[in-house]
Protein backbone atom coordinates (compact mmCIF):
# COMPACT_ATOMS: atom_id res chain seq x y z
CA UNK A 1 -9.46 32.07 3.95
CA UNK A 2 -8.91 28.15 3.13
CA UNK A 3 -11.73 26.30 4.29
CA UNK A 4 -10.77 23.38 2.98
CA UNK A 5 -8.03 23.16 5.58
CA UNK A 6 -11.12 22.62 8.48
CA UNK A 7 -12.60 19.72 6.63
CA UNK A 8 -12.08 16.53 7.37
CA UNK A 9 -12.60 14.76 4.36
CA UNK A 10 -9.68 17.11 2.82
CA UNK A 11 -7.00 15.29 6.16
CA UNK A 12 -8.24 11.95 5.00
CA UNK A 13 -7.58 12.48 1.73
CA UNK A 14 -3.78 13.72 2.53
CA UNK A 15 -3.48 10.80 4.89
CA UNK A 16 -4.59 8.00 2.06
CA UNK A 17 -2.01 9.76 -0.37
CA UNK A 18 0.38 9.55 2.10
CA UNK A 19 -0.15 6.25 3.04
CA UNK A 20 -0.08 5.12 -0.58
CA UNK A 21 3.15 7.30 -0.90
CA UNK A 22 5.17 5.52 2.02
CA UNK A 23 3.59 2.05 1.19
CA UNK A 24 5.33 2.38 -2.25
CA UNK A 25 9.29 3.54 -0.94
CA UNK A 26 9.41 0.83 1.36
CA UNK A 27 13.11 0.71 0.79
CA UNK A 28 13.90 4.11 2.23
CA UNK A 29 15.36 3.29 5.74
CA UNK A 30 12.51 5.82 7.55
CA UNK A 31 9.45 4.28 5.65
CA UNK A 32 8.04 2.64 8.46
CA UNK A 33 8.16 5.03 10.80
CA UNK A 34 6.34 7.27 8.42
CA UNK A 35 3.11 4.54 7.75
CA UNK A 36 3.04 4.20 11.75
CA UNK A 37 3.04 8.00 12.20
CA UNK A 38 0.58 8.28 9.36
CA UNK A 39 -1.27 5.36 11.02
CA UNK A 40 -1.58 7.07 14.25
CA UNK A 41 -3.25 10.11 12.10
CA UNK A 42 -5.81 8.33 10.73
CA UNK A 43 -7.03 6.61 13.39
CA UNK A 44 -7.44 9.85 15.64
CA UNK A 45 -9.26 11.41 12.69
CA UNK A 46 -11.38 9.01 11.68
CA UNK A 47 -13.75 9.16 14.73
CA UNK A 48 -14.21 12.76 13.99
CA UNK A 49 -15.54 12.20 10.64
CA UNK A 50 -17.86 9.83 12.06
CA UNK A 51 -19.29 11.33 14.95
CA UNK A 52 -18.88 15.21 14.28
CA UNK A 53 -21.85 16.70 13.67
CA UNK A 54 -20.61 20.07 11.72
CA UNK A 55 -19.09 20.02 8.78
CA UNK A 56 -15.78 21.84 9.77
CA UNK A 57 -13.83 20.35 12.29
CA UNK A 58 -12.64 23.18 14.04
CA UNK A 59 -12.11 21.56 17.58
CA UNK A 60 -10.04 18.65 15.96
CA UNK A 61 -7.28 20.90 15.64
């Protein structure tokens, strides 16, 4: 119904935004803990994109 939502090009997307988002209120008191957690997404995506051979990624989630 929302393929989009199986792509991983569509998560790293979300996660840049979001990084860019919590970069920029740095003030806010739990801004940090949102870059690390947004961090931690990234980096356990990003092999996915690069070594998946499908175009959905299915099994990430």
């Amino acid at each position: 119904m929302l393929p989009f939502l199986f792509t991983g090009w569509f998560w790293l997307l979300a996660f840049i935004l979001w990084l860019a988002t919590s970069w920029r209120w740095k003030r806010y008191p739990n801004a940090g803990l949102s870059t690390a957690l947004n961090l931690s997404a990234m980096s356990n995506l990003l092999p996915y994109l690069l070594e998946a051979n499908a175009p959905f990624f299915r099994y990430f989630y």
